[in-house]
N, C-alpha and C. Protein backbone atom coordinates (compact mmCIF):
# COMPACT_ATOMS: atom_id res chain seq x y z
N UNK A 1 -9.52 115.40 136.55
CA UNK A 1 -10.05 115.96 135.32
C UNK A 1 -11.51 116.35 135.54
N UNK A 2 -12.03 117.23 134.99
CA UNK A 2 -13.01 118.10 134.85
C UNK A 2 -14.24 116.70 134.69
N UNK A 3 -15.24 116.93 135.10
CA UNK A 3 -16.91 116.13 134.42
C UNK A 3 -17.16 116.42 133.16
N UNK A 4 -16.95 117.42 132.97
CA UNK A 4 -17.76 118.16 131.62
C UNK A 4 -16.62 117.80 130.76
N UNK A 5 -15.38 117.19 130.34
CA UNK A 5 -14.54 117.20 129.77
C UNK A 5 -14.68 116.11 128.40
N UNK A 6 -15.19 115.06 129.03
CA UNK A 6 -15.25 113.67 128.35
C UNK A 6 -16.53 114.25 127.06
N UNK A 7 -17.67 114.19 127.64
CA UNK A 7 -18.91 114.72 127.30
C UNK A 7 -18.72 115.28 126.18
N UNK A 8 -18.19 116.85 126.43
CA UNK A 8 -17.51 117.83 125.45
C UNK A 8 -17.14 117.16 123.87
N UNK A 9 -16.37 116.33 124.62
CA UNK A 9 -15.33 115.53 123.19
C UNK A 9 -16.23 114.59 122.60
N UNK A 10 -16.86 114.29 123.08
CA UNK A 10 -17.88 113.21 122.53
C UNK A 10 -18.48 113.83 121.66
N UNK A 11 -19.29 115.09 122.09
CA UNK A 11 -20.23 115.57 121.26
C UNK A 11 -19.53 116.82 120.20
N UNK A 12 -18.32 117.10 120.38
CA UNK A 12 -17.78 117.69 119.18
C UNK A 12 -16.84 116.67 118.43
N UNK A 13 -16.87 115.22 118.78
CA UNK A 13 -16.26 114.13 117.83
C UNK A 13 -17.69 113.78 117.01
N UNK A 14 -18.80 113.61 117.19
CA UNK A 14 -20.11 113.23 116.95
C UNK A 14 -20.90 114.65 116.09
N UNK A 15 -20.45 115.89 116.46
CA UNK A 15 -20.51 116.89 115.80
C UNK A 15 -19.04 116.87 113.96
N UNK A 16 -18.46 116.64 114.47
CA UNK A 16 -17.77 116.36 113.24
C UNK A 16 -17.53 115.13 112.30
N UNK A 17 -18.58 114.26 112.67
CA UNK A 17 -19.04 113.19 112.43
C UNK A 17 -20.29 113.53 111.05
N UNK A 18 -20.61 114.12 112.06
CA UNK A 18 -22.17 114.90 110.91
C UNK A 18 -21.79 115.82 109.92
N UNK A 19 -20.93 116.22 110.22
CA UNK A 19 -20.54 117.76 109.43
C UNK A 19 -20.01 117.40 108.35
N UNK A 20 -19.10 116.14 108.45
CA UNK A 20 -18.34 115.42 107.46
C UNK A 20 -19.24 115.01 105.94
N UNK A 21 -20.18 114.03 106.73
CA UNK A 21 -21.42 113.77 105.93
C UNK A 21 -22.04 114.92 104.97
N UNK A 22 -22.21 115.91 105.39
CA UNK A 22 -23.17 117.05 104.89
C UNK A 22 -21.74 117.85 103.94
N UNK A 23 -20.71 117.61 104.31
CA UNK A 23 -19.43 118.13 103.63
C UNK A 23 -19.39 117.51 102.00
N UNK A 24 -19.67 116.72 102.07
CA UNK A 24 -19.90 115.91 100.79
C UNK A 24 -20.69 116.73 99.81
N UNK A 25 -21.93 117.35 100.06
CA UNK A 25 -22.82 117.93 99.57
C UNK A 25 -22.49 119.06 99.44
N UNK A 26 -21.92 119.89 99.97
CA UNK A 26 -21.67 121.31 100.11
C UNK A 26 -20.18 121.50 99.45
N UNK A 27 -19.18 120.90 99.40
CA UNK A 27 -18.42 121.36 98.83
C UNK A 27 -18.02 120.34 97.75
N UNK A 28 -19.00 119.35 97.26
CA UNK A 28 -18.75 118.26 96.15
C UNK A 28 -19.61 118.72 94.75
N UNK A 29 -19.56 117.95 93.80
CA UNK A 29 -19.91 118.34 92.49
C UNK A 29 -21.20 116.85 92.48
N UNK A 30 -22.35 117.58 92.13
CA UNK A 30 -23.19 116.74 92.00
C UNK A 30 -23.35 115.89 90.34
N UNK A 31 -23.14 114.55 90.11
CA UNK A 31 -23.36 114.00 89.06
C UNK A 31 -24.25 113.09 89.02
N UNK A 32 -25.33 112.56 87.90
CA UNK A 32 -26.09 111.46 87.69
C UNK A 32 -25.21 110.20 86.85
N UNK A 33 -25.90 109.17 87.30
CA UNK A 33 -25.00 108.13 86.73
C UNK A 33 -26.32 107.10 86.21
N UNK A 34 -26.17 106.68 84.77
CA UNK A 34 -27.01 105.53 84.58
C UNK A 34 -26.97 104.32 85.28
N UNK A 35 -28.13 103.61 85.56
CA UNK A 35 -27.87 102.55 86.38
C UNK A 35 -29.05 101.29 86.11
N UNK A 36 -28.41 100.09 86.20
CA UNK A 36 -29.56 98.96 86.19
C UNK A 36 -29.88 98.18 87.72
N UNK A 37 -31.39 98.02 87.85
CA UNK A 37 -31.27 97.72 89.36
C UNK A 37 -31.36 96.15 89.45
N UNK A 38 -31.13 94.98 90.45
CA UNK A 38 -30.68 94.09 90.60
C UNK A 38 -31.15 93.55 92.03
N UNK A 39 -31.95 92.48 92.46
CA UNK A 39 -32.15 92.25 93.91
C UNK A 39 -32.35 93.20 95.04
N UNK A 40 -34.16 93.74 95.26
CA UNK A 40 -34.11 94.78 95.53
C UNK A 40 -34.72 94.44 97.22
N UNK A 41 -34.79 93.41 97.49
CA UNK A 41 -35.24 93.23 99.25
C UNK A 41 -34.25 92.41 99.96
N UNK A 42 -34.20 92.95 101.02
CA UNK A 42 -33.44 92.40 102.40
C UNK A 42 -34.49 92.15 103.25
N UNK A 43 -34.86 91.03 103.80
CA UNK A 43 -35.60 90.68 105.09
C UNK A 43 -34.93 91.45 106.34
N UNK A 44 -34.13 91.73 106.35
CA UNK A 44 -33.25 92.35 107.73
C UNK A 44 -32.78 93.68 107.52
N UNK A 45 -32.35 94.32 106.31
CA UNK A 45 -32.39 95.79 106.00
C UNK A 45 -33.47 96.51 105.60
N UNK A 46 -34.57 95.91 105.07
CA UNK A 46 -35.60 96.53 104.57
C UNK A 46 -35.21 96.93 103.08
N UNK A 47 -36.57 97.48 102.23
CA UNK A 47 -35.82 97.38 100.96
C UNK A 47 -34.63 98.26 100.14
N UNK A 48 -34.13 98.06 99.31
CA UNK A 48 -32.88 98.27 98.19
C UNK A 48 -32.83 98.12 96.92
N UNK A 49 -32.59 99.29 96.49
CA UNK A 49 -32.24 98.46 95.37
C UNK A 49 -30.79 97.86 94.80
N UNK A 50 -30.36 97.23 94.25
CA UNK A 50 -29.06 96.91 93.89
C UNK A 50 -28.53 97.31 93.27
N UNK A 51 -27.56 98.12 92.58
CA UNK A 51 -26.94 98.95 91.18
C UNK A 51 -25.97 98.50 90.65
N UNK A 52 -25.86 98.80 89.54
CA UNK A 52 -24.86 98.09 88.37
C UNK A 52 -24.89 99.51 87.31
N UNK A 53 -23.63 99.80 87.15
CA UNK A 53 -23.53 101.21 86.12
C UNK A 53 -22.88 100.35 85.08
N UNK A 54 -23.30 100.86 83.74
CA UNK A 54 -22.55 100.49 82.31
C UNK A 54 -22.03 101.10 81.93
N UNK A 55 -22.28 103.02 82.30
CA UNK A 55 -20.81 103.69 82.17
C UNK A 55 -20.02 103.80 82.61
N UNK A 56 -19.74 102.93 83.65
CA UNK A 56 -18.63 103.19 84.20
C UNK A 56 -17.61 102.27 83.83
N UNK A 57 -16.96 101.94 82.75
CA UNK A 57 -15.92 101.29 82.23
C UNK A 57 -14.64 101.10 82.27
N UNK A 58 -13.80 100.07 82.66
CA UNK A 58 -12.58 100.06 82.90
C UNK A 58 -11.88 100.31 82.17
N UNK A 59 -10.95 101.51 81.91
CA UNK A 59 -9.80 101.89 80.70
C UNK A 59 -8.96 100.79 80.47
N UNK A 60 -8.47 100.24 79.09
CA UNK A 60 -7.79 99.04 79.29
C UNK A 60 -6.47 99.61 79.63
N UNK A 61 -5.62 98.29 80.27
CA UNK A 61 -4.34 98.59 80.67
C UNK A 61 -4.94 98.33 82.39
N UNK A 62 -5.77 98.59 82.90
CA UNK A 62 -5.96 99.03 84.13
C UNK A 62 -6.06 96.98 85.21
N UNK A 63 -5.50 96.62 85.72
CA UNK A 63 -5.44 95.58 86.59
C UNK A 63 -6.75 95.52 87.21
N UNK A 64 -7.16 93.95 87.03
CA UNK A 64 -8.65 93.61 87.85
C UNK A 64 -8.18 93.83 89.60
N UNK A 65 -8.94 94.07 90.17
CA UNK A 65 -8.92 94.12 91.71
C UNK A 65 -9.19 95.51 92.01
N UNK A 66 -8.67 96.60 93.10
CA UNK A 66 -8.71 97.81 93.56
C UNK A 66 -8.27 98.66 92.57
N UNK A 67 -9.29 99.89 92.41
CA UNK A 67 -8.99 100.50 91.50
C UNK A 67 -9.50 101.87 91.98
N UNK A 68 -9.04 102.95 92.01
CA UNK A 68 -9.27 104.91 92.18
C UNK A 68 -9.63 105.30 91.32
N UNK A 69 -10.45 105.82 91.38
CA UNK A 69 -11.14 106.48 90.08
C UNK A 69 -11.89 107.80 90.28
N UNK A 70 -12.25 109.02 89.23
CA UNK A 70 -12.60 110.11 89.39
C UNK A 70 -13.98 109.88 88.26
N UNK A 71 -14.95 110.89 88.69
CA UNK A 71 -15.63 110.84 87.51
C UNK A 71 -15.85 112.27 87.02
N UNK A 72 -16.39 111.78 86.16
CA UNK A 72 -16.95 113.47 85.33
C UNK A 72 -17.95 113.43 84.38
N UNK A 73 -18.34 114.67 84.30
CA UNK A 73 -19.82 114.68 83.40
C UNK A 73 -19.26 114.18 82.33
N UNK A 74 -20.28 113.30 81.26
CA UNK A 74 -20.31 112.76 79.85
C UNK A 74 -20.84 114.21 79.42
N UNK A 75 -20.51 113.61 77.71
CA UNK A 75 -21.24 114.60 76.64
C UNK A 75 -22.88 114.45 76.71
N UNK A 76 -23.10 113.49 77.03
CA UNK A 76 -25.14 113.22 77.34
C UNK A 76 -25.57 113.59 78.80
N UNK A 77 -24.44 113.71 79.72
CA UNK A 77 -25.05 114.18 80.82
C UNK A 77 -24.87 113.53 82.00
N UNK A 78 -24.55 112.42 81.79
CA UNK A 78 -24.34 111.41 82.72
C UNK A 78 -22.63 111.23 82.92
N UNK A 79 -22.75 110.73 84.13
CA UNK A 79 -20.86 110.32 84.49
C UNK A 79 -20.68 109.43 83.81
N UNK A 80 -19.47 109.57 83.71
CA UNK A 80 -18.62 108.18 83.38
C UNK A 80 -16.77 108.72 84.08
N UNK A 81 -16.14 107.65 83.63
CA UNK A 81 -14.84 107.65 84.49
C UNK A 81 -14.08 108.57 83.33
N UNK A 82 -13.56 109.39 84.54
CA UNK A 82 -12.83 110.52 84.21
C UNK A 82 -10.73 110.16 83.91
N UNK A 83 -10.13 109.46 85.15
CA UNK A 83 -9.08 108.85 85.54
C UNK A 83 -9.41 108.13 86.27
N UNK A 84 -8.54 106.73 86.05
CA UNK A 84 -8.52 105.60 86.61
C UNK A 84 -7.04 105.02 86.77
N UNK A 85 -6.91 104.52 87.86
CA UNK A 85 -5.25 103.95 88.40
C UNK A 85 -5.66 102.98 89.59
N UNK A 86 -4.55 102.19 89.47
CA UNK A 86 -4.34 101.21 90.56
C UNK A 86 -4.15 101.49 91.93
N UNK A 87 -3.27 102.37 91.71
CA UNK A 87 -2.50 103.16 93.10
C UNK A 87 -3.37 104.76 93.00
N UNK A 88 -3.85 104.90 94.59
CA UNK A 88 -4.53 105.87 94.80
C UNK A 88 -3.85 107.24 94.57
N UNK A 89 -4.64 108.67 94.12
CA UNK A 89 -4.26 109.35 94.25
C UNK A 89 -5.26 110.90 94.83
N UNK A 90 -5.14 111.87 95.06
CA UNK A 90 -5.84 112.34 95.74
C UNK A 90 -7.32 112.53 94.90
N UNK A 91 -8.26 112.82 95.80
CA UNK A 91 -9.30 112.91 95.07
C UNK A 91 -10.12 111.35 94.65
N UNK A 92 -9.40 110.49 94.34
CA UNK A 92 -10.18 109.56 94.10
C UNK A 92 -10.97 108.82 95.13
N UNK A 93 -11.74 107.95 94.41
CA UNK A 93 -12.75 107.00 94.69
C UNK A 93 -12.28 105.62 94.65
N UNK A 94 -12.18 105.30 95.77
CA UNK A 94 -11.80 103.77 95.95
C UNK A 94 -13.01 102.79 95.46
N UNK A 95 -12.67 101.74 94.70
CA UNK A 95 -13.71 101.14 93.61
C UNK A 95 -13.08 100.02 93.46
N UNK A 96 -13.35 98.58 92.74
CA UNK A 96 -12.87 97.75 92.11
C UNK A 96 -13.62 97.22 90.64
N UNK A 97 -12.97 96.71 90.23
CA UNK A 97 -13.18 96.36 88.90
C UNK A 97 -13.98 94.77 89.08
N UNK A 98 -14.75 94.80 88.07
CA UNK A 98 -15.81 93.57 87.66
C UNK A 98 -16.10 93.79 86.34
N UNK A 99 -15.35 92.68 85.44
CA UNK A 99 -16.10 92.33 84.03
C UNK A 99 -16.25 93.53 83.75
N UNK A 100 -14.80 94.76 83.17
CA UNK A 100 -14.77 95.44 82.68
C UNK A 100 -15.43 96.62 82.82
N UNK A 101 -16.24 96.39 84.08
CA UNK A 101 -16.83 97.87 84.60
C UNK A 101 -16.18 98.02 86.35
N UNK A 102 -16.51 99.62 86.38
CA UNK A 102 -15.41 99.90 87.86
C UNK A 102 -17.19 100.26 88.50
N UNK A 103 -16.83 99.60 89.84
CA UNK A 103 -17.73 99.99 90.84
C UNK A 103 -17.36 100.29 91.97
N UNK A 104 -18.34 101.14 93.39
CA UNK A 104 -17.74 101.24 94.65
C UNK A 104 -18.60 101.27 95.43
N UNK A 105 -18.42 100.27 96.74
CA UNK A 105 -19.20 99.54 97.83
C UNK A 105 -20.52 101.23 98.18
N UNK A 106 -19.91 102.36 97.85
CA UNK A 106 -21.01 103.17 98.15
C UNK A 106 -22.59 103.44 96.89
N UNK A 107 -21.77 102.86 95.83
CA UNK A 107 -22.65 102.87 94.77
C UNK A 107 -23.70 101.86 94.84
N UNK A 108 -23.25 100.82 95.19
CA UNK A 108 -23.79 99.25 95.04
C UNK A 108 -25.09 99.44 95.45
N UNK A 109 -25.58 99.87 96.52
CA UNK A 109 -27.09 99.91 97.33
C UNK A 109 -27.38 101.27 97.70
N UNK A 110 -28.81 101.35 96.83
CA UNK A 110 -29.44 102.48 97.28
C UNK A 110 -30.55 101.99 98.25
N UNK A 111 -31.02 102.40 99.40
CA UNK A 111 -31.84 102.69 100.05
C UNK A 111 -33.20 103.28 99.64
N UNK A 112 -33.97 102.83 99.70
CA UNK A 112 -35.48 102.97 99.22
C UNK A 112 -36.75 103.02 100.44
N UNK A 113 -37.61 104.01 100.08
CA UNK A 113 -38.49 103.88 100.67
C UNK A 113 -39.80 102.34 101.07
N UNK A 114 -40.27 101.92 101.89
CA UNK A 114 -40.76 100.87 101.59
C UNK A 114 -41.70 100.80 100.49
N UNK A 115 -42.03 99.74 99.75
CA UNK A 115 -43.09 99.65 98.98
C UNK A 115 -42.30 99.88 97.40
N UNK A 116 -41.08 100.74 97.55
CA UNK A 116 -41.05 101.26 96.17
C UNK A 116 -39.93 100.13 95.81
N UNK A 117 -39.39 99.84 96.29
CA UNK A 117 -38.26 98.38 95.71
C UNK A 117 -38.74 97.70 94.42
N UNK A 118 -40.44 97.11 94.74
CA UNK A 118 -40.73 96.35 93.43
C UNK A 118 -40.12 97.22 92.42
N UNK A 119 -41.33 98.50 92.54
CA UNK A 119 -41.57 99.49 91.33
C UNK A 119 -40.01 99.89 90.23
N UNK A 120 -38.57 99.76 91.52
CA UNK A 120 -37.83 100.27 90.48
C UNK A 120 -36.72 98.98 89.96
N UNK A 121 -37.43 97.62 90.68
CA UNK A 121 -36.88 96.49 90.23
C UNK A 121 -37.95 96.11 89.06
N UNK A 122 -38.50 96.56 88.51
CA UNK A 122 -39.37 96.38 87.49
C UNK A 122 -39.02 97.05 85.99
N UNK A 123 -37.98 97.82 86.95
CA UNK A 123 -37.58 99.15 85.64
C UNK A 123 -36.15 98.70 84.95
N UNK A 124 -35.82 99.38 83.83
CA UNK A 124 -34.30 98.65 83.33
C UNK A 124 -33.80 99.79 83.15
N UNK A 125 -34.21 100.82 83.50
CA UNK A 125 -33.71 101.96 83.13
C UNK A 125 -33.40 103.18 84.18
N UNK A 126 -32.62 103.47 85.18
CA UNK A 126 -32.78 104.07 86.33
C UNK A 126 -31.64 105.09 86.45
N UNK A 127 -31.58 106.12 86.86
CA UNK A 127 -30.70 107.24 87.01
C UNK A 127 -30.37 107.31 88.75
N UNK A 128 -28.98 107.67 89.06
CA UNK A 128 -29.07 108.16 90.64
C UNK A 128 -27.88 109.02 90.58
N UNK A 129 -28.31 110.54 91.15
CA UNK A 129 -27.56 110.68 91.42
C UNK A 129 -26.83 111.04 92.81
N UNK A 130 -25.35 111.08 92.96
CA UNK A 130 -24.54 111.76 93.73
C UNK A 130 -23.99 112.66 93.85
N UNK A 131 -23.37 113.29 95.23
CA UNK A 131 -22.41 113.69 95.47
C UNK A 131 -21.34 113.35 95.67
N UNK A 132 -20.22 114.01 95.04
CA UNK A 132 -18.71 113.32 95.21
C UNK A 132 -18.09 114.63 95.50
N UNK A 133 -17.66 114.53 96.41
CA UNK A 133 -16.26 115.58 96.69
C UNK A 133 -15.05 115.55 96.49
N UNK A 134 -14.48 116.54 96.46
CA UNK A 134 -13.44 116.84 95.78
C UNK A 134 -12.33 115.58 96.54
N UNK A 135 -12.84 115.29 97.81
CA UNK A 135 -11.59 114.44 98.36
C UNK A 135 -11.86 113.29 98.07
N UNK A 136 -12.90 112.85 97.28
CA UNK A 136 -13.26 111.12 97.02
C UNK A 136 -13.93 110.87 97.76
N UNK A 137 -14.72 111.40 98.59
CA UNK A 137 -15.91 110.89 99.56
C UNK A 137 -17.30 110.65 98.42
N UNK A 138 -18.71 109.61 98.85
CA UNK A 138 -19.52 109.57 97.72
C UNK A 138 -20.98 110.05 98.69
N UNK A 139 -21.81 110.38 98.34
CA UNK A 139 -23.03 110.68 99.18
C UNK A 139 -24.16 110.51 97.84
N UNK A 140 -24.77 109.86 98.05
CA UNK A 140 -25.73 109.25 97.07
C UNK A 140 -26.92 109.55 98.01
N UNK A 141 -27.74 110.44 96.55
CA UNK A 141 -28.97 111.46 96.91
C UNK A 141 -29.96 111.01 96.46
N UNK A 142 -30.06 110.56 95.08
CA UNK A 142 -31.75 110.24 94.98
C UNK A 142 -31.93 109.08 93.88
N UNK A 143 -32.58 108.81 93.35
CA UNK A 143 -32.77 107.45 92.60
C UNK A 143 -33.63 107.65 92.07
N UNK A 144 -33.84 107.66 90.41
CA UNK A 144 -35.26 107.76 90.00
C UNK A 144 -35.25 106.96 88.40
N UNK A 145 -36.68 107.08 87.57
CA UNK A 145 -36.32 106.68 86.60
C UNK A 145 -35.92 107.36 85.32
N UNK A 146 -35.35 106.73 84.50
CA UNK A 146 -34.86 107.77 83.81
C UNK A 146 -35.62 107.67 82.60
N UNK A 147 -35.73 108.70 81.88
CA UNK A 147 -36.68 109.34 80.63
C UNK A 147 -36.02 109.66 79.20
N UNK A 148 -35.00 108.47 79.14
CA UNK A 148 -34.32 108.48 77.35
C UNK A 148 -34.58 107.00 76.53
């Protein structure tokens, strides 16, 4: 087999690695979501903040544990859950349920610049939004405070 063969694949597996990422953004629907922040330093990650959404509410009927979910713009502007089911279906967002609100391991921690962790663990009031694509992938863009 060829030298150049292995290489090749590496860097167009590592090329579609990236592309994937940036796919989120480019062909997803950008939404803001209200959010409260929660334990915002890691000694070993550097800082975070922690998130907790209140619109995002579990439809009753819906089983505690794994849960798919879509979102969509509210009438104020902000997401909230669009469809929600147990059993996945396309498009969704793999999430689980807690005390009547749905969350997902990509929501949970935003990444912060250093220094600013206190500033938005100080706040009770915080907006972030994402990207979600159409296939259920999440790409979470910015974090700020919110002004209502």
């Amino acid at each position: 087999m060829k030298n150049w063969v292995m290489p090749a694949l590496q860097t167009v597996f590592t090329a579609l690695i990236i592309t994937s990422f940036f796919a989120v953004s480019w062909f997803g629907e950008s939404l803001t979501l209200r959010a409260e922040p929660y334990d915002p330093f890691d000694p070993f990650l550097g800082e975070y903040v922690m998130l907790q959404y209140p619109d995002l509410e579990a439809p009753s009927g819906l089983e505690h544990g794994t849960v798919y979910f879509t979102l969509k713009e509210g009438e104020d502007g902000y997401a909230v859950v669009d469809q929600a089911d147990n059993r996945p279906f396309f498009g969704a967002i793999e999430g689980y349920t807690f005390d009547r609100t749905i969350t997902a391991p990509q929501l949970e921690q935003f990444y912060v610049e250093q220094g600013r962790g206190p500033e938005l663990e100080r706040e009770e009031n915080l907006q972030v939004t994402i990207d979600v694509a159409p296939w259920g992938a999440i790409r979470p863009m910015e974090i700020d405070v919110r002004q209502d």
